[in-house]
C-alpha atoms as a PDB file:
ATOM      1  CA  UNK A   1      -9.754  13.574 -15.547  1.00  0.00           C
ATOM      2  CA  UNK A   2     -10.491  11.374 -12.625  1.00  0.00           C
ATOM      3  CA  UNK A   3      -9.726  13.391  -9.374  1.00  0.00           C
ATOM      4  CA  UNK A   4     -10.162  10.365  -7.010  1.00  0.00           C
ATOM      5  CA  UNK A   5      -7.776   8.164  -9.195  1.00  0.00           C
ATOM      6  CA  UNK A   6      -6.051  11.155 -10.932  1.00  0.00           C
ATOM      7  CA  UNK A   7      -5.978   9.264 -14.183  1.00  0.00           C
ATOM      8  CA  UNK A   8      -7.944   9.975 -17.564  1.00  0.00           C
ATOM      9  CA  UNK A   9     -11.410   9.328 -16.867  1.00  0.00           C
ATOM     10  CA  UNK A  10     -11.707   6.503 -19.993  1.00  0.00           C
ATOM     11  CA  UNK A  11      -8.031   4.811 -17.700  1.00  0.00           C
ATOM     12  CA  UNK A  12     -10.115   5.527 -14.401  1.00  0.00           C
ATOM     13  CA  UNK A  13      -9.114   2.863 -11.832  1.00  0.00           C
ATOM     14  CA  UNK A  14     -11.776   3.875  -9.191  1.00  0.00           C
ATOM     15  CA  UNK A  15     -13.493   0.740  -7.994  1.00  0.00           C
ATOM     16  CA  UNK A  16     -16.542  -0.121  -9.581  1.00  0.00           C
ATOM     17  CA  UNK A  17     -18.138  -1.980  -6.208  1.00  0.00           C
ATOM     18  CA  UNK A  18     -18.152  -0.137  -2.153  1.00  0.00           C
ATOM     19  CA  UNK A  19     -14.832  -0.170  -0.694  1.00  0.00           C
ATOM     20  CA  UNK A  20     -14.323  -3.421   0.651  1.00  0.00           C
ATOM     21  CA  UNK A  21     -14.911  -3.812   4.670  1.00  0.00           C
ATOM     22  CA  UNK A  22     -12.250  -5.375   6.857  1.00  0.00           C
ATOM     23  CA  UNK A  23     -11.968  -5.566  10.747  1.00  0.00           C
ATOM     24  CA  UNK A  24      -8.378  -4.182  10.483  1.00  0.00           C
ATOM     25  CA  UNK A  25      -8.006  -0.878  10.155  1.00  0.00           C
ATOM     26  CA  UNK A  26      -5.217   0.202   7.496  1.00  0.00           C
ATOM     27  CA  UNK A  27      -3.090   3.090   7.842  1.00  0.00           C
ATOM     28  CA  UNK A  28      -0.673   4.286   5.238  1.00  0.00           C
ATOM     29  CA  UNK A  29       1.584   6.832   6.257  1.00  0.00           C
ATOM     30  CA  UNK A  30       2.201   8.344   3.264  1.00  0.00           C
ATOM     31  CA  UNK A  31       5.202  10.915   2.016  1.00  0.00           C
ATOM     32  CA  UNK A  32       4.825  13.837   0.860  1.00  0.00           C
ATOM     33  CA  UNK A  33       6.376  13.157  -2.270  1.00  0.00           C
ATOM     34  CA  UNK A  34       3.988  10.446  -2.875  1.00  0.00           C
ATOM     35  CA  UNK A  35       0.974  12.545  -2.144  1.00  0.00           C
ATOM     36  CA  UNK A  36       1.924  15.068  -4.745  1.00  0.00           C
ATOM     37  CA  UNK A  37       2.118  12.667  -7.487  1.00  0.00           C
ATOM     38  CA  UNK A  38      -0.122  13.338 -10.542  1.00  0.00           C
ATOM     39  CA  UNK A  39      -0.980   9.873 -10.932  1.00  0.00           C
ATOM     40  CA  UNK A  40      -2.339   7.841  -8.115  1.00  0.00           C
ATOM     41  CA  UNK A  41       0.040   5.045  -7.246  1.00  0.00           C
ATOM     42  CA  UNK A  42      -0.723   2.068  -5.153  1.00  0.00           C
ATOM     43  CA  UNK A  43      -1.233   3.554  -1.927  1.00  0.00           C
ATOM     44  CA  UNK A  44      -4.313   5.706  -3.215  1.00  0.00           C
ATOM     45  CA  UNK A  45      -5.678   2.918  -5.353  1.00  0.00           C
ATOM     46  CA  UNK A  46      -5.658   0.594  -1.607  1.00  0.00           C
ATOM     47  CA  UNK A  47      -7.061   3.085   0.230  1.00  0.00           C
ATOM     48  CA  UNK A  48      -9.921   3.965  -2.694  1.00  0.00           C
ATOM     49  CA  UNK A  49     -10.505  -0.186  -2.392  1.00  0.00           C
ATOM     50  CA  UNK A  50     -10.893  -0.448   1.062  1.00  0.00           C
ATOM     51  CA  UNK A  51     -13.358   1.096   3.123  1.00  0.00           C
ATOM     52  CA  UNK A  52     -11.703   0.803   6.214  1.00  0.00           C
ATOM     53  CA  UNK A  53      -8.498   2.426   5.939  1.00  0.00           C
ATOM     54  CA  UNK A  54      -7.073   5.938   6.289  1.00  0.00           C
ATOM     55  CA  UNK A  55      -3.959   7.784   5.090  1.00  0.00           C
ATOM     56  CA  UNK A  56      -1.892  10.501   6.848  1.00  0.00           C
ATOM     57  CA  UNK A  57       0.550  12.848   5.101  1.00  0.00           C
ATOM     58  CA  UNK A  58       3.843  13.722   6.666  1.00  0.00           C
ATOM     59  CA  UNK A  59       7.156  12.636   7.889  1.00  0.00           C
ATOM     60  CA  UNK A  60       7.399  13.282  11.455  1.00  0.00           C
ATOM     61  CA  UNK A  61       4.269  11.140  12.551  1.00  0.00           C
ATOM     62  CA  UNK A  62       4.932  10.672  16.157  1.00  0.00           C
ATOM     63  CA  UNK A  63       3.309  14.031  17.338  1.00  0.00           C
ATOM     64  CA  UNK A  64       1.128  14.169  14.597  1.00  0.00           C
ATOM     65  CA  UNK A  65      -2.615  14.422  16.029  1.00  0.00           C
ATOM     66  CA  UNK A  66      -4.443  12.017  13.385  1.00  0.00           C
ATOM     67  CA  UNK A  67      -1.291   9.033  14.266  1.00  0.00           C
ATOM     68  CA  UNK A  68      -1.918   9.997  17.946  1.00  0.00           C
ATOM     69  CA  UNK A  69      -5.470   9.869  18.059  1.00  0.00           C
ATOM     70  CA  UNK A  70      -4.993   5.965  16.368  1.00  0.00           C
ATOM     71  CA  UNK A  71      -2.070   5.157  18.459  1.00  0.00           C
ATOM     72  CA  UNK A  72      -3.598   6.874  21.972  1.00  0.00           C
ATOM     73  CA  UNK A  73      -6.792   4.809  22.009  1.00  0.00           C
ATOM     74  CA  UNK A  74      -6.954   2.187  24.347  1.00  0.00           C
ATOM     75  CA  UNK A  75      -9.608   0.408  22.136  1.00  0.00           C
ATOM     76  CA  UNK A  76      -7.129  -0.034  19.096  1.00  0.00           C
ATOM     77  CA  UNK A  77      -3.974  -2.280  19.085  1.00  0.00           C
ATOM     78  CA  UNK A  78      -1.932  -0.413  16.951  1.00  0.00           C
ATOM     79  CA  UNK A  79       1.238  -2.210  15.025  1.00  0.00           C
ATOM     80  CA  UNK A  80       3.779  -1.563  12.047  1.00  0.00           C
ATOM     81  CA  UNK A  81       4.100  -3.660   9.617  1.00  0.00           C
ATOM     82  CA  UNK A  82       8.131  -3.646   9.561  1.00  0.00           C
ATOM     83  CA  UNK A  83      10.200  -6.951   9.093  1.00  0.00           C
ATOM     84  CA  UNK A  84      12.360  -6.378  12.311  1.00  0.00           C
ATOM     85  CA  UNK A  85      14.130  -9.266  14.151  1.00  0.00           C
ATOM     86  CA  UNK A  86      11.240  -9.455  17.327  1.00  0.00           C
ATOM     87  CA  UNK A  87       8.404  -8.707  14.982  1.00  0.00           C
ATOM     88  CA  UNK A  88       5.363 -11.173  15.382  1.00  0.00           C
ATOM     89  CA  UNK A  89       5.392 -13.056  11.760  1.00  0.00           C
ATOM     90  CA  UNK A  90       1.314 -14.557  10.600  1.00  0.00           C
ATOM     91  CA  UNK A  91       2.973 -16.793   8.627  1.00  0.00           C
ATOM     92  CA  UNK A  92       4.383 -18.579  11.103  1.00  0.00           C
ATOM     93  CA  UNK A  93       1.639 -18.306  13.392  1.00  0.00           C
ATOM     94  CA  UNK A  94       3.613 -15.350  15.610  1.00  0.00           C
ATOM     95  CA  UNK A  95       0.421 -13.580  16.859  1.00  0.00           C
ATOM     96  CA  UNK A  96      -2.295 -15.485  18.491  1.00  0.00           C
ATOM     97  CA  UNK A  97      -6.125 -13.898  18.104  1.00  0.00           C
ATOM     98  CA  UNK A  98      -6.286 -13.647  21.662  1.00  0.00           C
ATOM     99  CA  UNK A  99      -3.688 -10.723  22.233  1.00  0.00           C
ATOM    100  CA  UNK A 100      -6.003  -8.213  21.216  1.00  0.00           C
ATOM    101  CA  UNK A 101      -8.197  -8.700  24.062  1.00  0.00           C
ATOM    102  CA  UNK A 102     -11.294  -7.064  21.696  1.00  0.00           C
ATOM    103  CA  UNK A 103      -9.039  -4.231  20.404  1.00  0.00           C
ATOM    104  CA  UNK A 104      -9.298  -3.193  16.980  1.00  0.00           C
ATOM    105  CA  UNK A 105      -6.306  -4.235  15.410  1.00  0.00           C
ATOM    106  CA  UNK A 106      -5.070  -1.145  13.894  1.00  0.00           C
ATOM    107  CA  UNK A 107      -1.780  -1.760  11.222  1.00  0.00           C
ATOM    108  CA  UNK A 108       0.461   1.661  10.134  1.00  0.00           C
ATOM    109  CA  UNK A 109       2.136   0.548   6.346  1.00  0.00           C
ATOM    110  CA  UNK A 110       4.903   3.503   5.281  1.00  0.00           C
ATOM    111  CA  UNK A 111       3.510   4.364   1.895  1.00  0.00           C
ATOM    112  CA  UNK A 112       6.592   5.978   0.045  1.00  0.00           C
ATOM    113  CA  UNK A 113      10.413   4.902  -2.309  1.00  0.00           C
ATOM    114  CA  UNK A 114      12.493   3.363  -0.230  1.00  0.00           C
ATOM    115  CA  UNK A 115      14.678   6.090   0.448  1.00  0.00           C
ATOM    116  CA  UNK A 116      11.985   8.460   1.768  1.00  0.00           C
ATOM    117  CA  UNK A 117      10.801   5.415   3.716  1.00  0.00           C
ATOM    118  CA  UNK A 118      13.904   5.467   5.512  1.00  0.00           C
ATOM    119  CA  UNK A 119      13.520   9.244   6.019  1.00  0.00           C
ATOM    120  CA  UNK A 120      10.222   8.613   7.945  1.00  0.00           C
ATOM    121  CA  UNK A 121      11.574   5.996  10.099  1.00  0.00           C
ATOM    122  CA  UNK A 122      14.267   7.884  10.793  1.00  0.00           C
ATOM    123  CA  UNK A 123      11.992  11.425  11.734  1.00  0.00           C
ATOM    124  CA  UNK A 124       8.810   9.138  13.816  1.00  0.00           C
ATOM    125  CA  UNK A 125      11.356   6.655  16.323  1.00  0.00           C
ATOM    126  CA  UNK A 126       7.881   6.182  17.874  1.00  0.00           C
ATOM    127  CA  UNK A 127       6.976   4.265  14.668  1.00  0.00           C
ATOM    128  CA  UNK A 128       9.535   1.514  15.473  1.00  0.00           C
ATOM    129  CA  UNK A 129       8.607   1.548  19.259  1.00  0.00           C
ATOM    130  CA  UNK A 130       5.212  -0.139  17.920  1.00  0.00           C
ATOM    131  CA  UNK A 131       4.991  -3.865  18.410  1.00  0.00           C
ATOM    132  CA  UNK A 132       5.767  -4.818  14.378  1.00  0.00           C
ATOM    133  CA  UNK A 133       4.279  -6.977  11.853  1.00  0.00           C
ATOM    134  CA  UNK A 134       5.401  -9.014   9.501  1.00  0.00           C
ATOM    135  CA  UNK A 135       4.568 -12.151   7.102  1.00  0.00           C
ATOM    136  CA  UNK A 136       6.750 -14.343   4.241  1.00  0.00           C
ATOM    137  CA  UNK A 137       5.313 -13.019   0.775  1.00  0.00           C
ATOM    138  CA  UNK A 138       3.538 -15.675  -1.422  1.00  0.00           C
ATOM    139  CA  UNK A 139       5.422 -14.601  -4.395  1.00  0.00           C
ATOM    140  CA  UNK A 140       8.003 -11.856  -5.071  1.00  0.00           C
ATOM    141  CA  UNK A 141       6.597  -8.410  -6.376  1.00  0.00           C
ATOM    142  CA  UNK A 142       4.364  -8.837  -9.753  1.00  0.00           C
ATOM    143  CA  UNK A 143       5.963  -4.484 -10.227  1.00  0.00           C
ATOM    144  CA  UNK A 144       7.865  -5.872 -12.978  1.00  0.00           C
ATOM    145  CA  UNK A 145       8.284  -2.169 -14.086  1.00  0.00           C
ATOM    146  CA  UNK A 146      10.037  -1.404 -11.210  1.00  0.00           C
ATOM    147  CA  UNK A 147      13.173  -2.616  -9.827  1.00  0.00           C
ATOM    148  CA  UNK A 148      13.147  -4.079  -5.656  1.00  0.00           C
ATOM    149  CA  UNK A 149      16.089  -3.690  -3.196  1.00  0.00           C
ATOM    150  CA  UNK A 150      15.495  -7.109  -1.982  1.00  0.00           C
ATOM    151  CA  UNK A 151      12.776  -9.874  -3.783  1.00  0.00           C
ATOM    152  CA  UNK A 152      11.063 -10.044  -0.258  1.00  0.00           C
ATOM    153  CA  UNK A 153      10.314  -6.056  -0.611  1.00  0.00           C
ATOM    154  CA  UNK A 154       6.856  -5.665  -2.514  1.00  0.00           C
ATOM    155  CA  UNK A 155       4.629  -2.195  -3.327  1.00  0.00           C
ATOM    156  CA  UNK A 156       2.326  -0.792  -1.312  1.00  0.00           C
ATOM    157  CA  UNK A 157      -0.965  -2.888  -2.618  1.00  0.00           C
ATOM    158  CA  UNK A 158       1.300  -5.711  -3.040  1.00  0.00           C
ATOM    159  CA  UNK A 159       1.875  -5.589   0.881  1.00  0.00           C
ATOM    160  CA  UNK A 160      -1.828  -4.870   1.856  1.00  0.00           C
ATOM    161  CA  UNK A 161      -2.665  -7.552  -0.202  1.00  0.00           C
ATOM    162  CA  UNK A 162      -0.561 -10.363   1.164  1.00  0.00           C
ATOM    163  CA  UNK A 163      -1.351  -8.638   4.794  1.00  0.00           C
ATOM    164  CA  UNK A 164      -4.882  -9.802   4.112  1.00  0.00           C
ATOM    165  CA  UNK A 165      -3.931 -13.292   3.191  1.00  0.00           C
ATOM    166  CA  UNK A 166      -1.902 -13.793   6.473  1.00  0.00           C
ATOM    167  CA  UNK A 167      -4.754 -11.986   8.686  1.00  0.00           C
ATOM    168  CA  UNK A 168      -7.280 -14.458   6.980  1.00  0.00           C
ATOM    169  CA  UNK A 169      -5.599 -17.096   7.712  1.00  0.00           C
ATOM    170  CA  UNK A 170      -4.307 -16.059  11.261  1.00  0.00           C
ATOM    171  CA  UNK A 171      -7.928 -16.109  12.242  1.00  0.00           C
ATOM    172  CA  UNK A 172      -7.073 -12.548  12.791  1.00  0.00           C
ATOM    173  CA  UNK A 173      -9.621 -11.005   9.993  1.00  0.00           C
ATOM    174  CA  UNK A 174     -11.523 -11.922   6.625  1.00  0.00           C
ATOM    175  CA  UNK A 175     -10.537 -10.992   3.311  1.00  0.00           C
ATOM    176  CA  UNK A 176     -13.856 -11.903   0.916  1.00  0.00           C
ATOM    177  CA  UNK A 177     -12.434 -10.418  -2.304  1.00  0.00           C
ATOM    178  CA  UNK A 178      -9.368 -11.967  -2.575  1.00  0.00           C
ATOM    179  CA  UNK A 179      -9.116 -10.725  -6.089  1.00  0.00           C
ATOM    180  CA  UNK A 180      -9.358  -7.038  -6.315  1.00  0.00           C
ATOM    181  CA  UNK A 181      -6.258  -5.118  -5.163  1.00  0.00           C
ATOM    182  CA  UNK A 182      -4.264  -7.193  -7.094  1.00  0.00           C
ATOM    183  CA  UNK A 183      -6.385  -6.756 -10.077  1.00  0.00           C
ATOM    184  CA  UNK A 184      -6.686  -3.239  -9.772  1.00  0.00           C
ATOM    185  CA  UNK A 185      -2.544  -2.874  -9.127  1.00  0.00           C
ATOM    186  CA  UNK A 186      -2.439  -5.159 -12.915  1.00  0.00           C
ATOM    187  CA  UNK A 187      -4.602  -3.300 -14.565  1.00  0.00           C
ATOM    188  CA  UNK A 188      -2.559   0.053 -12.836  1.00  0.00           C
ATOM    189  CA  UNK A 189       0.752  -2.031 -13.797  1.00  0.00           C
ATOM    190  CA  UNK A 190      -0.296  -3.118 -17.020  1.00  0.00           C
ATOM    191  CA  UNK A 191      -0.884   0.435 -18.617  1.00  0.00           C
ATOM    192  CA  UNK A 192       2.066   1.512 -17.524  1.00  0.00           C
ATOM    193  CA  UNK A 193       3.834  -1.428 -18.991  1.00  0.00           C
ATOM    194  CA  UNK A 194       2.155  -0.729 -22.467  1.00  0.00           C
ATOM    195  CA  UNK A 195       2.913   3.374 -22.062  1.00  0.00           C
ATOM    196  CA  UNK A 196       6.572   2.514 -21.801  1.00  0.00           C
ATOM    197  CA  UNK A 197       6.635   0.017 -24.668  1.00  0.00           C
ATOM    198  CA  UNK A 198       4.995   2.433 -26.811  1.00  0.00           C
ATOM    199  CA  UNK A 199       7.276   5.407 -25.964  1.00  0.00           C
ATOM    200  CA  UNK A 200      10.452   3.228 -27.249  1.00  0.00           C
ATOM    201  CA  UNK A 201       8.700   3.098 -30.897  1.00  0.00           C
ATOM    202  CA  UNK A 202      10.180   5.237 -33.559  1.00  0.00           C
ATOM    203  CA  UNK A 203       8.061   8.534 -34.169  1.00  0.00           C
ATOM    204  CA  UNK A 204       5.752   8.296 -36.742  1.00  0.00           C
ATOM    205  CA  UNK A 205       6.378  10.878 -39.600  1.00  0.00           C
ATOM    206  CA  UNK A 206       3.576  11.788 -41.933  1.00  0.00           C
ATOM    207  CA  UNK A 207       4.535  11.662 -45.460  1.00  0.00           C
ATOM    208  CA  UNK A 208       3.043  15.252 -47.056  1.00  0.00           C
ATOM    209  CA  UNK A 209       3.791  14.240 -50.174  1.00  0.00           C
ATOM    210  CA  UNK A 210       7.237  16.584 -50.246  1.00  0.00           C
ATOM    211  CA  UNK A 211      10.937  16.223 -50.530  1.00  0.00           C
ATOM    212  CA  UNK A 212      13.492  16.893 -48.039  1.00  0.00           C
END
């Protein structure tokens, strides 16, 4: 067994090449719930990919001391990516370079199901006091396996990914490997595709040669 990826070490889905570097700094906030899965879902597999990103455990973040310590310095920018109705939207050009006045641009992602999602928004209100984040998805999700709320809602490597895409081409960062999160979520994706096909075939009975 894999303990970074928690898979079988001949499915491991560590990356084979350094964690990838980015001027933005990526937090997930991550539910408990998703932390003690057995297998790593997307969230761990971003965070394994990228070099500079972070994830916190809980569901009350807004006194927690690792959020604070993000949120609290004045050489970050901190923001949540959240589709609400004043957020600043990189695909339309919504956040100009120069509003970060040299801050680090620091972006909290909730990493958890929808309905525990909602659980953390609910518990941290200083999440949604953050000035928000948001961009128009190139496609819909490619988590075929799993069924969205809305065709604008993707999974957590999904939404890192396309986050990249819109910082790159907001001027706002640079995303080399353009590439390998998706890669590694359709090779994560894939198995699980082929797991489930193989669990709907009839068991296979050896034939010992008696009757019945």
């Amino acid at each position: 067994m894999c303990w970074q990826c928690r898979r079988p070490k001949h499915l491991c889905l560590c990356p084979t090449k350094p964690p990838m570097r980015t001027a933005t700094r990526i937090v997930l906030l991550m539910h408990p719930k998703e932390a003690r899965r057995e297998k790593c879902a997307t969230g761990r597999l971003t965070h394994l990919n990228l070099h500079n990103s972070q994830i916190i455990t809980g569901v009350a973040f807004d006194a927690n001391p690792e959020f604070r310590k993000l949120v609290d310095d004045p050489d970050n920018y901190p923001m949540l990516l959240y589709p609400g109705p004043d957020a600043y939207n990189l695909s339309a050009g919504g956040f100009p370079p120069e509003a970060l006045q040299g801050r680090r641009l620091v972006v909290f992602l909730v990493d958890a199901t929808w309905s525990c999602a909602r659980s953390i928004l609910r518990a941290s209100p200083g999440l949604l006091g953050l000035p928000q984040l948001r961009f128009d998805p190139t496609v819909p999700s490619r988590y075929i396996i799993k069924r969205q709320p809305r065709p604008d809602y993707l999974s957590t490597i999904e939404a890192t990914h396309e986050l990249l895409l819109a910082l790159d081409r907001a001027g706002l960062d640079s995303y080399q490997d353009k590439d390998r999160l998706l890669t590694t979520f359709f090779a994560m994706r894939d198995y699980q595709i082929e797991q489930r096909q193989a669990r709907r075939q009839p068991r296979f009975v050896p034939d010992h040669g008696g009757t019945t």
